[in-house]
Protein backbone atom coordinates (compact mmCIF):
# COMPACT_ATOMS: atom_id res chain seq x y z
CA UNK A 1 11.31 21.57 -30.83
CA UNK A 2 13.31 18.30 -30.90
CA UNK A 3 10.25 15.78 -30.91
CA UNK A 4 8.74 18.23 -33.86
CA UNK A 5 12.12 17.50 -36.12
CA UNK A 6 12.09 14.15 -35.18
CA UNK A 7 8.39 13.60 -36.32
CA UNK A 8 9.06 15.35 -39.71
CA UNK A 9 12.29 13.22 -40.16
CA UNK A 10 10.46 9.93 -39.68
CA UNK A 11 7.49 11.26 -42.05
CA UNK A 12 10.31 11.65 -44.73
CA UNK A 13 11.78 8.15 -44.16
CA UNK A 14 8.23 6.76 -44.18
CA UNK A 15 6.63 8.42 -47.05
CA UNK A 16 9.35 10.43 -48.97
CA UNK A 17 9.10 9.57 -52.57
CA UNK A 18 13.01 10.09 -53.06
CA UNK A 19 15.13 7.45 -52.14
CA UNK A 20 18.05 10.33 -51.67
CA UNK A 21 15.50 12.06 -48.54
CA UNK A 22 14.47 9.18 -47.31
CA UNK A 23 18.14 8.63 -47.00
CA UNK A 24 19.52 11.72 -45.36
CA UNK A 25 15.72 12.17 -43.40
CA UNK A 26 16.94 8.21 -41.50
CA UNK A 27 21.03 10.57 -40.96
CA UNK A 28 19.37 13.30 -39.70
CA UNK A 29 17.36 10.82 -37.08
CA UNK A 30 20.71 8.97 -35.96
CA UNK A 31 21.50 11.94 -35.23
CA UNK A 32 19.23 12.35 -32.05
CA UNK A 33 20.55 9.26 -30.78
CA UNK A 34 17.18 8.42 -29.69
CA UNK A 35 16.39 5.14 -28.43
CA UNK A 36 12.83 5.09 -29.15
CA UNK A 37 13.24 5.73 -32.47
CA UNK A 38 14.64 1.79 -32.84
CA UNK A 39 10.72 0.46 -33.21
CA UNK A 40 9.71 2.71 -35.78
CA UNK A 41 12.66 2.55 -37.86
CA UNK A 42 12.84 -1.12 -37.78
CA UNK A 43 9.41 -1.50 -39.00
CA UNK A 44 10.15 1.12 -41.46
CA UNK A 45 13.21 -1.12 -42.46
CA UNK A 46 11.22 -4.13 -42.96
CA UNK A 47 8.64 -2.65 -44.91
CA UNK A 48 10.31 -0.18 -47.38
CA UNK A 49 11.57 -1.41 -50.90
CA UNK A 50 14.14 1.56 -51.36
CA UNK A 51 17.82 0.52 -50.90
CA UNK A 52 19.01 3.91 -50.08
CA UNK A 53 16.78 3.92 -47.40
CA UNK A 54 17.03 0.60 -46.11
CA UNK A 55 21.23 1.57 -46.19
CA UNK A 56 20.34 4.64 -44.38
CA UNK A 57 18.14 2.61 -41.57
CA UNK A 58 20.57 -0.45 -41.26
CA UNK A 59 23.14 2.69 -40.30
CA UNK A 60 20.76 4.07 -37.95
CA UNK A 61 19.51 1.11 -36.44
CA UNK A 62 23.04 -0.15 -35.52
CA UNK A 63 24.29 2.99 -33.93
CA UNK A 64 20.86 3.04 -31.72
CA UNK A 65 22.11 -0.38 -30.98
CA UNK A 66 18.83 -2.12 -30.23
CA UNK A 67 19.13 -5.84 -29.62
CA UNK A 68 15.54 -6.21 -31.41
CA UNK A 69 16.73 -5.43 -34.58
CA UNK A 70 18.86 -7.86 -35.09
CA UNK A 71 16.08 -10.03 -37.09
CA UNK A 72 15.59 -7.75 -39.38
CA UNK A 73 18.76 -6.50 -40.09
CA UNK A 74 19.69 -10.32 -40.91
CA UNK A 75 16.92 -10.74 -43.07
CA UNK A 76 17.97 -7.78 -45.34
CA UNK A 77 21.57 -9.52 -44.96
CA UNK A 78 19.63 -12.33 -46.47
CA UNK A 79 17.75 -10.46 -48.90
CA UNK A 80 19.37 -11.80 -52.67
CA UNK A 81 17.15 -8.92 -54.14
CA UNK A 82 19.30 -6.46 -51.76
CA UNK A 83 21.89 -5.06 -53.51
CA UNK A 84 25.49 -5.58 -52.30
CA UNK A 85 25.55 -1.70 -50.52
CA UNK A 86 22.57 -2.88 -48.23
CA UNK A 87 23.48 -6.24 -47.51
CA UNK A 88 26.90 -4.90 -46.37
CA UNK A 89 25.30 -2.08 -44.45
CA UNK A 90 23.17 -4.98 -42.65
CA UNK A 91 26.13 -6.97 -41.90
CA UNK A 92 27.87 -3.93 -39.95
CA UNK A 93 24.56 -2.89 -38.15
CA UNK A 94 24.42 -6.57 -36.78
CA UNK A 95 28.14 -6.27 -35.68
CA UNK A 96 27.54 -2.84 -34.00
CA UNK A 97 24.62 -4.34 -32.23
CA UNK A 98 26.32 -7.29 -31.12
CA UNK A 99 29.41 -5.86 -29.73
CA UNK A 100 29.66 -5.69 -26.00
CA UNK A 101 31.54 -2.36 -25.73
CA UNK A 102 29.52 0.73 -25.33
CA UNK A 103 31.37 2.33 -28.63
CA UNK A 104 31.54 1.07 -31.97
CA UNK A 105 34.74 -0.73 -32.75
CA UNK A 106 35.38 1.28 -36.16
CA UNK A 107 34.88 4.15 -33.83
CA UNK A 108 38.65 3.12 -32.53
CA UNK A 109 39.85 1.19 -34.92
CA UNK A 110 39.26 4.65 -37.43
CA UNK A 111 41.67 6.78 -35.46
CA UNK A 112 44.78 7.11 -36.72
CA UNK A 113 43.93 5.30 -39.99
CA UNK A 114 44.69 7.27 -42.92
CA UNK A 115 42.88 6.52 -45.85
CA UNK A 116 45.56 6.94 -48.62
CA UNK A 117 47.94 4.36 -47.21
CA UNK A 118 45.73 2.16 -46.00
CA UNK A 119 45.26 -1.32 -47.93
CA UNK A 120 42.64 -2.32 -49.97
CA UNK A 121 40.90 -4.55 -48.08
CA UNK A 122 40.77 -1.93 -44.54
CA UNK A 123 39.02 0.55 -46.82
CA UNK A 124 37.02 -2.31 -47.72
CA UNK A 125 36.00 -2.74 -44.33
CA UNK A 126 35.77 0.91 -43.62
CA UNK A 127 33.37 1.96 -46.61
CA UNK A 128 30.25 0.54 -44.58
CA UNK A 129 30.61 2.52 -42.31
């Protein structure tokens, strides 16, 4: 069931020894849009040392949208031994969190952007998500 594929998806993002699973497991999780996920994958966040999972979380976490992460998500913004993917990924969780609409504001601002003409910087901003 559900709660079954959940389970094995957070045993991958927990104890996975590839950053790559533990990447896609965190995906797969957003994917159930499940809000009591947010505690165990912020913990998960604070704890782990892998960049591609802590990109992968930061992703996840904002979309859940849980006001309680936004400690830890500015900590890894903090985080000089980061590198500049997860930083950035932190930065857009923290903006997802703190909007006040009930839809992410790339979610608009994407449609009807078309990646080959638009400039530099707005793929810029586009890329973390």
């Amino acid at each position: 069931g559900d709660k079954d594929a959940r389970d094995a998806l957070l045993a991958m993002v927990r104890r996975d020894g590839s950053g790559t699973v533990r990447y896609q497991a965190a995906l797969g999780l957003g994917f159930s849009a499940d809000p009591a996920l947010a505690e165990p994958l912020v913990a998960e966040l604070a704890s782990t040392s892998s960049q591609d999972a802590k990109r992968a979380l930061a992703r996840v976490i904002g979309e859940l949208g849980d006001r309680r992460a936004l400690k830890p998500l500015l900590d890894v913004a903090r985080d000089e031994n980061a590198d500049v993917w997860t930083r950035r990924r932190a930065l857009g969780a923290i903006g997802m969190i703190a909007q006040e609409a009930d839809h992410a504001w790339t979610t608009a601002f994407q449609r009807g952007v078309h990646w080959t003409s638009a400039t530099p910087t707005l793929r810029e901003i586009l890329s973390l998500f």
